[in-house]
N, C-alpha and C. Protein backbone atom coordinates (compact mmCIF):
# COMPACT_ATOMS: atom_id res chain seq x y z
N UNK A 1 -12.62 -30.27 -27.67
CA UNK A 1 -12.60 -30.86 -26.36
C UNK A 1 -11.25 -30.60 -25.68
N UNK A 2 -10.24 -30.79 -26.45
CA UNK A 2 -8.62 -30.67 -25.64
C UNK A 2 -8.67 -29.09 -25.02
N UNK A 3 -9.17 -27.89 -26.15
CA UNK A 3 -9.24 -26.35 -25.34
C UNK A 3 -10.31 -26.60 -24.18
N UNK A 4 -11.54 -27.21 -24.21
CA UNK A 4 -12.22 -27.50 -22.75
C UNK A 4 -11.15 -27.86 -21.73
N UNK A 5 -10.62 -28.99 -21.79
CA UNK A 5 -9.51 -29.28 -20.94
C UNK A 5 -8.39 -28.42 -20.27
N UNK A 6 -8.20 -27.63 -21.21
CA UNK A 6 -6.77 -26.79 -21.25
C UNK A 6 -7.34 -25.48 -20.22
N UNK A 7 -8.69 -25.26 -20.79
CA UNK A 7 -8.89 -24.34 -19.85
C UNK A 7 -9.45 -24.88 -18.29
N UNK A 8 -9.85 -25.89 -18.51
CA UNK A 8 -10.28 -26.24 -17.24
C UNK A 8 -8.98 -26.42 -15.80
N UNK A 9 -8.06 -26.75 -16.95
CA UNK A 9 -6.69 -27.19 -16.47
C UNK A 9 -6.04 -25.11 -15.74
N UNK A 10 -6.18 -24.61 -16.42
CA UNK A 10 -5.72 -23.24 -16.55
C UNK A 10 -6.76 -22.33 -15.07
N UNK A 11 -7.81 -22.97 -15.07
CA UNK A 11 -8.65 -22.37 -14.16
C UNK A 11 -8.29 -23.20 -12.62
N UNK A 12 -8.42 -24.60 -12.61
CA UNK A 12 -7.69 -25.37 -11.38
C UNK A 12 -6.64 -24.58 -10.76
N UNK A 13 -5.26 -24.72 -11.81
CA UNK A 13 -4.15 -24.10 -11.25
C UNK A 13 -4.37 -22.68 -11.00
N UNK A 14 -4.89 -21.44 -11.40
CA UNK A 14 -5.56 -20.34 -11.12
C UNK A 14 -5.65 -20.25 -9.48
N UNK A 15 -6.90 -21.08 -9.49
CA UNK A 15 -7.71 -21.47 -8.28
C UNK A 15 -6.82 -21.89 -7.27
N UNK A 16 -5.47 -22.90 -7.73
CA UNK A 16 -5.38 -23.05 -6.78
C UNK A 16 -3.82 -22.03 -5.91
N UNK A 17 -3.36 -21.31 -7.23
CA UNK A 17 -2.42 -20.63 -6.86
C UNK A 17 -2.80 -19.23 -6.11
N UNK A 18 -4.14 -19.00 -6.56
CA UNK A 18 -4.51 -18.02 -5.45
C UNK A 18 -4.60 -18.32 -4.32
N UNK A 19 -5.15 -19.38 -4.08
CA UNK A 19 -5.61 -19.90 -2.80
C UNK A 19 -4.35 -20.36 -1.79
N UNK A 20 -3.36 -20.51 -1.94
CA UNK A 20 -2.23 -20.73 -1.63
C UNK A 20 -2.08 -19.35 -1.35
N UNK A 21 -2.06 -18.53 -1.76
CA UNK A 21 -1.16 -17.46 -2.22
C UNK A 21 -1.84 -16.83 -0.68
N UNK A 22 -3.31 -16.59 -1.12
CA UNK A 22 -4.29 -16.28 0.47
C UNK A 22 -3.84 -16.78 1.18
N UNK A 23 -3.85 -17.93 1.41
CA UNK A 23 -3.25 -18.49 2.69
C UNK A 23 -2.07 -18.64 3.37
N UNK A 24 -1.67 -18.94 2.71
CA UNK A 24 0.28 -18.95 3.07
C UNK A 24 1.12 -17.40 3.28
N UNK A 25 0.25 -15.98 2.92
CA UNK A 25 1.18 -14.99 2.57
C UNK A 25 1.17 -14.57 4.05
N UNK A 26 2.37 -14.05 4.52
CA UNK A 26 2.48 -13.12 5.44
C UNK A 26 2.04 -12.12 5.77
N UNK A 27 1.24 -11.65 6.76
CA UNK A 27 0.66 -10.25 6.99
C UNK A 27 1.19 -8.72 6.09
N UNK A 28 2.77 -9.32 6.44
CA UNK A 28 3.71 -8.15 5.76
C UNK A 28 3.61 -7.91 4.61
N UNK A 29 3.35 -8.83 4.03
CA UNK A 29 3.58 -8.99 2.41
C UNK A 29 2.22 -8.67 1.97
N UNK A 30 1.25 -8.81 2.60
CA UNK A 30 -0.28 -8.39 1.88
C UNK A 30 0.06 -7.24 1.08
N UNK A 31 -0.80 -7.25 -0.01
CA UNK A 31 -0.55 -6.26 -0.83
C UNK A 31 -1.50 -4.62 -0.05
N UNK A 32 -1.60 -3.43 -0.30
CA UNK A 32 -1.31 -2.33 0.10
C UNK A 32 -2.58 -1.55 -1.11
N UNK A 33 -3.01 -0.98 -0.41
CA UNK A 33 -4.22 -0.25 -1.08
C UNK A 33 -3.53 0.52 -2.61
N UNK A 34 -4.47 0.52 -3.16
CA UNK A 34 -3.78 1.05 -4.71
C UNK A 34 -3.27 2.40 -4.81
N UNK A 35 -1.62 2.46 -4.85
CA UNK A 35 -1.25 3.99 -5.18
C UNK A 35 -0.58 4.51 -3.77
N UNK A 36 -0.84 3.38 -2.72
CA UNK A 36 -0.07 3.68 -1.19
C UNK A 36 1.25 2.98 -1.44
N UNK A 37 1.35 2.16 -2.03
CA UNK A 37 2.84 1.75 -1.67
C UNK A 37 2.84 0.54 -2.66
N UNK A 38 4.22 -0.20 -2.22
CA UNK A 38 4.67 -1.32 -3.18
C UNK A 38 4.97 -2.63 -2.44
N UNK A 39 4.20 -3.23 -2.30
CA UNK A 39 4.03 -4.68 -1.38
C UNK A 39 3.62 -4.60 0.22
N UNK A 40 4.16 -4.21 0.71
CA UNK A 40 4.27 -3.89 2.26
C UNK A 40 2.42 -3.42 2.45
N UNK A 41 2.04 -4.49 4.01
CA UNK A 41 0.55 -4.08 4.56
C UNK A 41 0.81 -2.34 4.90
N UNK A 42 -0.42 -2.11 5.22
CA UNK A 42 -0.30 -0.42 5.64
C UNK A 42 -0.38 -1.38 7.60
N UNK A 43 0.04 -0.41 8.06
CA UNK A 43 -0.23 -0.67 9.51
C UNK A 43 -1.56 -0.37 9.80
N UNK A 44 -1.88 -1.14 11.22
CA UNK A 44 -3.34 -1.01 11.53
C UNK A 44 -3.32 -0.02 12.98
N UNK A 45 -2.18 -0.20 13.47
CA UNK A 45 -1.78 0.45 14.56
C UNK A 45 -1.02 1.60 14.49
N UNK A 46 -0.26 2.43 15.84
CA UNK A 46 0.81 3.11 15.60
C UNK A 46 1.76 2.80 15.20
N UNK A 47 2.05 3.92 14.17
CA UNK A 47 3.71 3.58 13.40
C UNK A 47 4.48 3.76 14.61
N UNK A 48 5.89 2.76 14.63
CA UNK A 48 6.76 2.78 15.56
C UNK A 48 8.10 2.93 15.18
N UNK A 49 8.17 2.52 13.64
CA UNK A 49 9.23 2.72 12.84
C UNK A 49 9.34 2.96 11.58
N UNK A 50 10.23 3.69 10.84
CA UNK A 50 9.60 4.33 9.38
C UNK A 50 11.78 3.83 8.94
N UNK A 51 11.04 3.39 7.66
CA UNK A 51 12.19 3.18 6.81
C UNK A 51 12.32 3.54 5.55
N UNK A 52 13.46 4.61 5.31
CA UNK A 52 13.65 5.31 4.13
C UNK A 52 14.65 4.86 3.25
N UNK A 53 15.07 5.57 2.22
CA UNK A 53 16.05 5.41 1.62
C UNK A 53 16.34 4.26 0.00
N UNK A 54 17.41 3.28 0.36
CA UNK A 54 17.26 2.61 -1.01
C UNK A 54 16.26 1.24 -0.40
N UNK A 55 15.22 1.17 -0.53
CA UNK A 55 14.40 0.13 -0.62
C UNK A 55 13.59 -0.20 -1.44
N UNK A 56 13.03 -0.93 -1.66
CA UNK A 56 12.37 -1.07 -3.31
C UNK A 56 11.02 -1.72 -2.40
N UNK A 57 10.73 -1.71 -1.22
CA UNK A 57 9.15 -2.12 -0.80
C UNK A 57 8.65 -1.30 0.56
N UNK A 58 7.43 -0.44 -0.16
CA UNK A 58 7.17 0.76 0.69
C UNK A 58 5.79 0.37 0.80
N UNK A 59 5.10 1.16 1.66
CA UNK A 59 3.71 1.09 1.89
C UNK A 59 3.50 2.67 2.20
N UNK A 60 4.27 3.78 1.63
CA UNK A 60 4.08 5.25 1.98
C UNK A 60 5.11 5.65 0.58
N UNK A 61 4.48 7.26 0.05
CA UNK A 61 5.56 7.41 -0.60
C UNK A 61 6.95 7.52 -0.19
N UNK A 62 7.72 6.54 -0.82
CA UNK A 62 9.49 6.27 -0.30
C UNK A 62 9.78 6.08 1.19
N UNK A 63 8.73 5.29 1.67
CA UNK A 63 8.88 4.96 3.56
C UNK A 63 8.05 3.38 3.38
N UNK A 64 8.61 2.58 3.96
CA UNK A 64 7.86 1.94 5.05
C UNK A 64 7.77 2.10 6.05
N UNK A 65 6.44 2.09 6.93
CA UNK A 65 5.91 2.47 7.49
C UNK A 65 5.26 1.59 8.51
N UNK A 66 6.07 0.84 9.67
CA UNK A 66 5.59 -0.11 10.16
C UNK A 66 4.97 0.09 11.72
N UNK A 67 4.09 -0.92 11.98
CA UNK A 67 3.97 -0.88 13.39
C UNK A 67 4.24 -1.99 14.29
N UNK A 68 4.08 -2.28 15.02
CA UNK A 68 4.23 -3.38 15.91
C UNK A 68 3.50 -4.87 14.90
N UNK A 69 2.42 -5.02 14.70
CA UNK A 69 2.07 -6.06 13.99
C UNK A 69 2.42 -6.37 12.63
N UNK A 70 2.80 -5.53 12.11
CA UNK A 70 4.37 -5.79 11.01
C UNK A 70 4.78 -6.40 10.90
N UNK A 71 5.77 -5.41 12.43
CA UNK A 71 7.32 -6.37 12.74
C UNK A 71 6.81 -7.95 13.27
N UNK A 72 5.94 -8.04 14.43
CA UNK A 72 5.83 -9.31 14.83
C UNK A 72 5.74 -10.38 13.72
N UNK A 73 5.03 -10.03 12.48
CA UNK A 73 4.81 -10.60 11.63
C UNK A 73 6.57 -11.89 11.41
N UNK A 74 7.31 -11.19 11.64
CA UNK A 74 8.32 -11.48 11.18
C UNK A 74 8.81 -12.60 11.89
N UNK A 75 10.28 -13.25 11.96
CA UNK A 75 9.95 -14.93 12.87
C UNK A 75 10.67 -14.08 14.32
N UNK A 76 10.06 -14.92 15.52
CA UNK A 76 10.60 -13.94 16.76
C UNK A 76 12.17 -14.84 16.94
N UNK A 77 13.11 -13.82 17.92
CA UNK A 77 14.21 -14.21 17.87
C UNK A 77 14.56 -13.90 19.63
N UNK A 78 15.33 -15.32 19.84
CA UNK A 78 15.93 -14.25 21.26
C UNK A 78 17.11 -14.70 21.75
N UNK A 79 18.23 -13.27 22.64
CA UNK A 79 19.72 -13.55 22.94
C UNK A 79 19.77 -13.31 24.10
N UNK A 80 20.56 -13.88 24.54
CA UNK A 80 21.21 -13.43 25.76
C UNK A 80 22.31 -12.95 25.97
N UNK A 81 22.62 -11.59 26.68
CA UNK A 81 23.65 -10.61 26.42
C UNK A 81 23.97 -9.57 27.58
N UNK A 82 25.58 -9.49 27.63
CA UNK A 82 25.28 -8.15 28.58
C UNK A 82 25.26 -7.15 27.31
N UNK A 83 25.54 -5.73 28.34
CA UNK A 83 25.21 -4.55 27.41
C UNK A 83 26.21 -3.65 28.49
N UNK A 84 26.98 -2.28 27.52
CA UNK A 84 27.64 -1.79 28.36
C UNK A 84 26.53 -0.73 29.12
N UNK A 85 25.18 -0.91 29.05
CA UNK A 85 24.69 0.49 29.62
C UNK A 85 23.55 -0.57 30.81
N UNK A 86 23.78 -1.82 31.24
CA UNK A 86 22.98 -2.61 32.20
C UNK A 86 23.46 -3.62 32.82
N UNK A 87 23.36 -4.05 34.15
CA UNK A 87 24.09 -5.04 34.81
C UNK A 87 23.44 -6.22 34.45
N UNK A 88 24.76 -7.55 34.32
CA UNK A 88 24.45 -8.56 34.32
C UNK A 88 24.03 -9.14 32.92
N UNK A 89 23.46 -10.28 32.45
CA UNK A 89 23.64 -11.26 31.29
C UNK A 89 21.28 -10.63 31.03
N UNK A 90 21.29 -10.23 30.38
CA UNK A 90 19.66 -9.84 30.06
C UNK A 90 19.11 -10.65 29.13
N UNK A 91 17.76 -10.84 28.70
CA UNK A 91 17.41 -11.44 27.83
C UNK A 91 16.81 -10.72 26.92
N UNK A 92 17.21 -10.51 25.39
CA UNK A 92 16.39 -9.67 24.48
C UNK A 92 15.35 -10.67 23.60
N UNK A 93 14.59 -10.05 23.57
CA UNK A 93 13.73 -10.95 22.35
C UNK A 93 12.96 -9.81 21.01
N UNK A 94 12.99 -10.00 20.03
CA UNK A 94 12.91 -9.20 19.09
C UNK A 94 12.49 -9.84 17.46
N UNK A 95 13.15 -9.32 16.99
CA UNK A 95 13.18 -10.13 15.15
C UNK A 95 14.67 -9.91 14.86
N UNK A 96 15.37 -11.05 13.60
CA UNK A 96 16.90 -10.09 13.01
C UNK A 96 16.24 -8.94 12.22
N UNK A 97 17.69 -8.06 12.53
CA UNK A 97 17.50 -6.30 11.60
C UNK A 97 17.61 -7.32 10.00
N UNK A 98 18.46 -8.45 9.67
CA UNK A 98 18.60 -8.51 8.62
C UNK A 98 17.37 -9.32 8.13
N UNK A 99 16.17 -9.96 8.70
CA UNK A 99 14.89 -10.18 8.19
C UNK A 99 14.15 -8.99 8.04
N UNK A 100 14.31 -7.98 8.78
CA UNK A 100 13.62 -6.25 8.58
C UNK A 100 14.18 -5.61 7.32
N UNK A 101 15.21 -5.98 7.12
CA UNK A 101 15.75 -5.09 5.80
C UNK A 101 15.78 -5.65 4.60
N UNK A 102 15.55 -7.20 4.60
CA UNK A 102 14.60 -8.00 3.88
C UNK A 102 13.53 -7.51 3.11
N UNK A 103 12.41 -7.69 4.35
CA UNK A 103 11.59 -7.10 4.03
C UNK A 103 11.45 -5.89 3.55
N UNK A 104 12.16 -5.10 3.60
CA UNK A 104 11.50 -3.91 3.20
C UNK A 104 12.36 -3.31 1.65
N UNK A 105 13.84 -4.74 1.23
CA UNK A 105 13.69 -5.11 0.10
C UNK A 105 15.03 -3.68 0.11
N UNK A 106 15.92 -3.92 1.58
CA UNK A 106 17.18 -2.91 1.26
C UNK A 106 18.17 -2.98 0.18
N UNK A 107 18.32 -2.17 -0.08
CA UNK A 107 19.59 -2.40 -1.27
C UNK A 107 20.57 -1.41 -0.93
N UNK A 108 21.10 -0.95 0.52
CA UNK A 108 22.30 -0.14 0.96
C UNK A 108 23.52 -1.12 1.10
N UNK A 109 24.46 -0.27 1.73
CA UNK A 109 25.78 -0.92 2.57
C UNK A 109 25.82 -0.87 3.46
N UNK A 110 24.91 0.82 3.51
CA UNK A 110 24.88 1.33 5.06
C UNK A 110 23.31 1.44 6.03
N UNK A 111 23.22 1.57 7.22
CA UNK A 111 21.95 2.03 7.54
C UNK A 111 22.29 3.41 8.69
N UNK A 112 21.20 4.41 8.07
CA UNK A 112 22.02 5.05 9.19
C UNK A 112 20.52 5.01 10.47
N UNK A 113 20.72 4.41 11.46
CA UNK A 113 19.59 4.27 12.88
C UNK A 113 19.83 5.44 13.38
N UNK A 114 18.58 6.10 13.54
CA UNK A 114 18.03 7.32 14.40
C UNK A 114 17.40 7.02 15.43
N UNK A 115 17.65 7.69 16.60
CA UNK A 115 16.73 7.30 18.18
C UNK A 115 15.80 8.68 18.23
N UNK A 116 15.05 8.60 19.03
CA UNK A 116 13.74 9.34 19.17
C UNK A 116 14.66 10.63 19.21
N UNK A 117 16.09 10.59 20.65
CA UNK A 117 16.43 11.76 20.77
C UNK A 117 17.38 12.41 19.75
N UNK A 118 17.01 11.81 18.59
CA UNK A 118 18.35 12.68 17.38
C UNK A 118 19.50 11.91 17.41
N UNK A 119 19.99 10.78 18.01
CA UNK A 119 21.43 10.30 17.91
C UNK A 119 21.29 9.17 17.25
N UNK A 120 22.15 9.52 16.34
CA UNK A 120 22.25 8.50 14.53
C UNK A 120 23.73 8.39 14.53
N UNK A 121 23.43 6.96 14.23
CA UNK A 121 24.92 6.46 13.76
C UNK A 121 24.75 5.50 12.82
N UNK A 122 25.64 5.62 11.70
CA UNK A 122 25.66 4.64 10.29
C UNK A 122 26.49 3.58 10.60
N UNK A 123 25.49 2.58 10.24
CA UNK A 123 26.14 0.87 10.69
C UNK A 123 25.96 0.03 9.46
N UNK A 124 27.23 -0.73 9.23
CA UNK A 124 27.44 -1.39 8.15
C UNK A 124 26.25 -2.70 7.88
N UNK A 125 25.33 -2.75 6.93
CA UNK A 125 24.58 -3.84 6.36
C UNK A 125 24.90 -5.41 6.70
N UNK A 126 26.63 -5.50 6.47
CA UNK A 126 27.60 -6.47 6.93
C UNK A 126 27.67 -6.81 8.25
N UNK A 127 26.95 -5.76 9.12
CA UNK A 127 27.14 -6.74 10.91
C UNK A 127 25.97 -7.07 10.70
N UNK A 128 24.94 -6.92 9.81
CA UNK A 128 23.41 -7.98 9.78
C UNK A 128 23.51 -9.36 9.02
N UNK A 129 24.32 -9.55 7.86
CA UNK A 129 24.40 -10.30 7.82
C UNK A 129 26.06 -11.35 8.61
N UNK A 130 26.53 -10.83 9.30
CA UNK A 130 27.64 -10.94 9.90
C UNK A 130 27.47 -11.70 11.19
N UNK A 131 26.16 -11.59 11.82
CA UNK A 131 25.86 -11.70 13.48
C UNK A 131 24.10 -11.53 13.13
N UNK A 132 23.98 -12.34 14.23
CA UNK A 132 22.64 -12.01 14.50
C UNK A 132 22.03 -11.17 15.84
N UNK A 133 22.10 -9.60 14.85
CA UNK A 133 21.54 -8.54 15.67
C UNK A 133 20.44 -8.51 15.56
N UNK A 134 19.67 -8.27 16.80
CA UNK A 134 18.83 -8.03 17.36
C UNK A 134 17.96 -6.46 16.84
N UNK A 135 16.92 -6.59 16.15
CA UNK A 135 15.59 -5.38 16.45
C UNK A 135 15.05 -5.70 17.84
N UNK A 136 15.17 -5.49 18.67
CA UNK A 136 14.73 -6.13 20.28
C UNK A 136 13.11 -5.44 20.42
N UNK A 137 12.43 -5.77 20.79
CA UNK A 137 10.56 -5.41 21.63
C UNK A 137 10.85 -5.89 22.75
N UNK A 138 11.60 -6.75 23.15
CA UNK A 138 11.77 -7.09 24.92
C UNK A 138 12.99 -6.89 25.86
N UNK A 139 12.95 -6.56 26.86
CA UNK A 139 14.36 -7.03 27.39
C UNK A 139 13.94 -7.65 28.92
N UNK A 140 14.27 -8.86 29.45
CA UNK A 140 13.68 -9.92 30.14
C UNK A 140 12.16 -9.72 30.52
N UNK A 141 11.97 -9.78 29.48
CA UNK A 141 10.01 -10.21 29.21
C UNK A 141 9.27 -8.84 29.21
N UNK A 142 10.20 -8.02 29.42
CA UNK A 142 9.41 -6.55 29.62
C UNK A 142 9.49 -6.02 28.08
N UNK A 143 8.40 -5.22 27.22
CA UNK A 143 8.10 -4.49 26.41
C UNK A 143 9.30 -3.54 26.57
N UNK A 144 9.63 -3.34 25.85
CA UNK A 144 10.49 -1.73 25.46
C UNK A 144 9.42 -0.24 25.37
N UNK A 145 9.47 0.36 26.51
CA UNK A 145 9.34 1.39 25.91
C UNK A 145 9.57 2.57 25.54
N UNK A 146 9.00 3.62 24.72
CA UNK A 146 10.05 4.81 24.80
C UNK A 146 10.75 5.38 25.69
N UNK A 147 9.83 5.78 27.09
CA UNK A 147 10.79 6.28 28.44
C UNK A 147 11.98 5.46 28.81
N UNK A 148 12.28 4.13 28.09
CA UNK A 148 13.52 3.51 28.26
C UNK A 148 14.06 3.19 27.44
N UNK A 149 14.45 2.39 27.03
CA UNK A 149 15.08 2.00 26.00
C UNK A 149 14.33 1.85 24.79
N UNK A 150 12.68 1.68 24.69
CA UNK A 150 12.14 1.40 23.40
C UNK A 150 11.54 2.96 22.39
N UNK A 151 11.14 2.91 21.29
CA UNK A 151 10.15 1.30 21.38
C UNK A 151 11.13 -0.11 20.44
N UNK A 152 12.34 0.10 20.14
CA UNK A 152 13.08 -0.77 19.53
C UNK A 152 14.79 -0.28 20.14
N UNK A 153 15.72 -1.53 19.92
CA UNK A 153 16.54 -1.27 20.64
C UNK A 153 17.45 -2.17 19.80
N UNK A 154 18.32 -1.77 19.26
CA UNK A 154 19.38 -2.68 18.34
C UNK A 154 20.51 -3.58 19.43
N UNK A 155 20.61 -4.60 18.98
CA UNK A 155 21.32 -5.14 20.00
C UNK A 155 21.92 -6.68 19.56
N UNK A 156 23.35 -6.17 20.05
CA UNK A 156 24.40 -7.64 19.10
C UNK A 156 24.59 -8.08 20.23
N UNK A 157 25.18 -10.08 19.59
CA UNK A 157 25.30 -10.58 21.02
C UNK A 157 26.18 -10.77 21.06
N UNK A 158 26.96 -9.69 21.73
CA UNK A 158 28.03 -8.90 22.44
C UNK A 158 28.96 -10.09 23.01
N UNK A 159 28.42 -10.74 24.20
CA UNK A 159 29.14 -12.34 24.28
C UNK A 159 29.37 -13.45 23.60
N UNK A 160 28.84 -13.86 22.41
CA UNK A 160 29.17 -14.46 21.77
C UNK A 160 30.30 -14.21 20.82
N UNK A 161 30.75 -13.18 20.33
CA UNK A 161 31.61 -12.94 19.63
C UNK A 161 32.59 -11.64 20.00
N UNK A 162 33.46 -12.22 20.63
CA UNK A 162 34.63 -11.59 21.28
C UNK A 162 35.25 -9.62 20.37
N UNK A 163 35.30 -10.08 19.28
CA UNK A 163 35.10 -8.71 18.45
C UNK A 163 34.12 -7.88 18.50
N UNK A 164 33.04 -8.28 18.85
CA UNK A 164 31.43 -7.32 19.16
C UNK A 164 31.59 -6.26 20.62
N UNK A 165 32.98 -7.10 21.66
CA UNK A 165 33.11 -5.98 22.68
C UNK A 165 34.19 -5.05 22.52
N UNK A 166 34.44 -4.65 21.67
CA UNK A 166 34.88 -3.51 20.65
C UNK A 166 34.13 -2.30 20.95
N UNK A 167 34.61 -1.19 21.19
CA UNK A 167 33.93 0.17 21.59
C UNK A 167 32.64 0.67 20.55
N UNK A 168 33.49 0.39 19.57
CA UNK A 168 32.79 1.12 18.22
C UNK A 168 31.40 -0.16 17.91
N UNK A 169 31.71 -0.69 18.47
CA UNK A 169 30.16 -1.63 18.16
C UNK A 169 29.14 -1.41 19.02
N UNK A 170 29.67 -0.80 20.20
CA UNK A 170 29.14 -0.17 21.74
C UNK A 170 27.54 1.27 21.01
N UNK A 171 28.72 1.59 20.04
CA UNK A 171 28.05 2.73 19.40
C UNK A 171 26.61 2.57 18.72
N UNK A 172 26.69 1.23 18.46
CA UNK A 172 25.82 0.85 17.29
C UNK A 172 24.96 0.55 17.57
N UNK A 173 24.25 0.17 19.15
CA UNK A 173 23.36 -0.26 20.28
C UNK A 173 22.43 0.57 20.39
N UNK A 174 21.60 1.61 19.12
CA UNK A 174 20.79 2.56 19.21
C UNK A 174 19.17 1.99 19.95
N UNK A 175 19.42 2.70 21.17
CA UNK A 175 17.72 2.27 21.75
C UNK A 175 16.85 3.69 21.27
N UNK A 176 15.85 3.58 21.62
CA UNK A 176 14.74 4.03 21.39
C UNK A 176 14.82 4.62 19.74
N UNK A 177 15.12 3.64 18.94
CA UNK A 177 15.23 3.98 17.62
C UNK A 177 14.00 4.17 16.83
N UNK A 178 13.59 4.83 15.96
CA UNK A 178 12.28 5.23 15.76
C UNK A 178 12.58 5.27 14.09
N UNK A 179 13.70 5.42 13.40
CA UNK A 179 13.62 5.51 11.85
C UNK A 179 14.99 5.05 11.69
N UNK A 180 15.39 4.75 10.41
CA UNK A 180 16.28 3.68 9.53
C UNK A 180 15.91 4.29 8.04
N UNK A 181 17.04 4.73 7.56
CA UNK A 181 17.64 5.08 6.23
C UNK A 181 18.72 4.09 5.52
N UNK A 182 18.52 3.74 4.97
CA UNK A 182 19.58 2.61 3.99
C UNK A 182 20.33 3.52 2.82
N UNK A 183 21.22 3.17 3.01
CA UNK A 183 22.27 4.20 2.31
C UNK A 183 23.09 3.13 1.17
């Protein structure tokens, strides 16, 4: 009778840790068809951003591979900021880069951000957890898109922290960024 119990006991908690598990998991985190990748959903949409390098959670061989319902997945975030390339105080709304590199389970120092048109610059891991930069999808309620600044647009809040209007951080403001390597 006590092994009746034990298993009955063993099947409850089973039951109910799956069921939790269904319910509570994040889109992102769904697990990934067998042999595509390592935690990460596959996208259902267009890829908008691909992440290489040292990460330990892919949904492509050695890439994640995200799209817009991904990223949203993630908690939304928003700043207010100027920028040296737009007039006036704007509003970005987006996710942090350091919940994106989270997810996708970085283990660099560095990242190096690529824009659609080829211009990459390697930015320290340390201004993500340092500040809360911006992966931006908006800038005052408008979508990003490629013909402008999107479809993603890195972006520190520049006014809040007096060291962020520093030239070399100017640099680090990659719009229409399309891939991310962790170094």
């Amino acid at each position: 009778m006590r092994h009746t119990i034990t298993q009955r006991w063993r099947w409850l908690a089973s039951s109910l840790l799956w069921g939790v598990a269904a319910a509570g998991a994040p889109q992102a985190f769904a697990f990934s068809e067998p042999g595509s990748g390592n935690g990460l959903a596959q996208p259902t949409t267009e890829v908008l951003l691909v992440i290489d390098g040292a990460i330990q959670h892919n949904n492509a061989p050695g890439e994640a591979r995200l799209d817009l319902n991904i990223i949203r997945s993630l908690p939304a975030h928003s700043l207010h900021t100027t920028t040296a390339v737009t007039d006036g105080v704007r509003r970005f709304d987006g996710i942090l880069v350091r919940d994106l590199l989270q997810l996708v389970g970085a283990q660099g120092t560095l990242i190096e951000a690529r824009a659609l048109n080829n211009y990459n610059v390697d930015i320290p891991v340390a201004d993500f957890n340092d500040y809360d930069v911006l992966l931006a999808t908006h800038m005052d309620g408008e979508r990003l898109l490629p013909s402008g600044k999107g479809p993603f647009w890195i972006v520190y809040p520049r006014d809040d922290w007096r060291q962020l209007q520093d030239i070399r951080y100017d640099y680090r403001w990659v719009w229409q960024l399309h891939r991310i390597t962790v170094k």
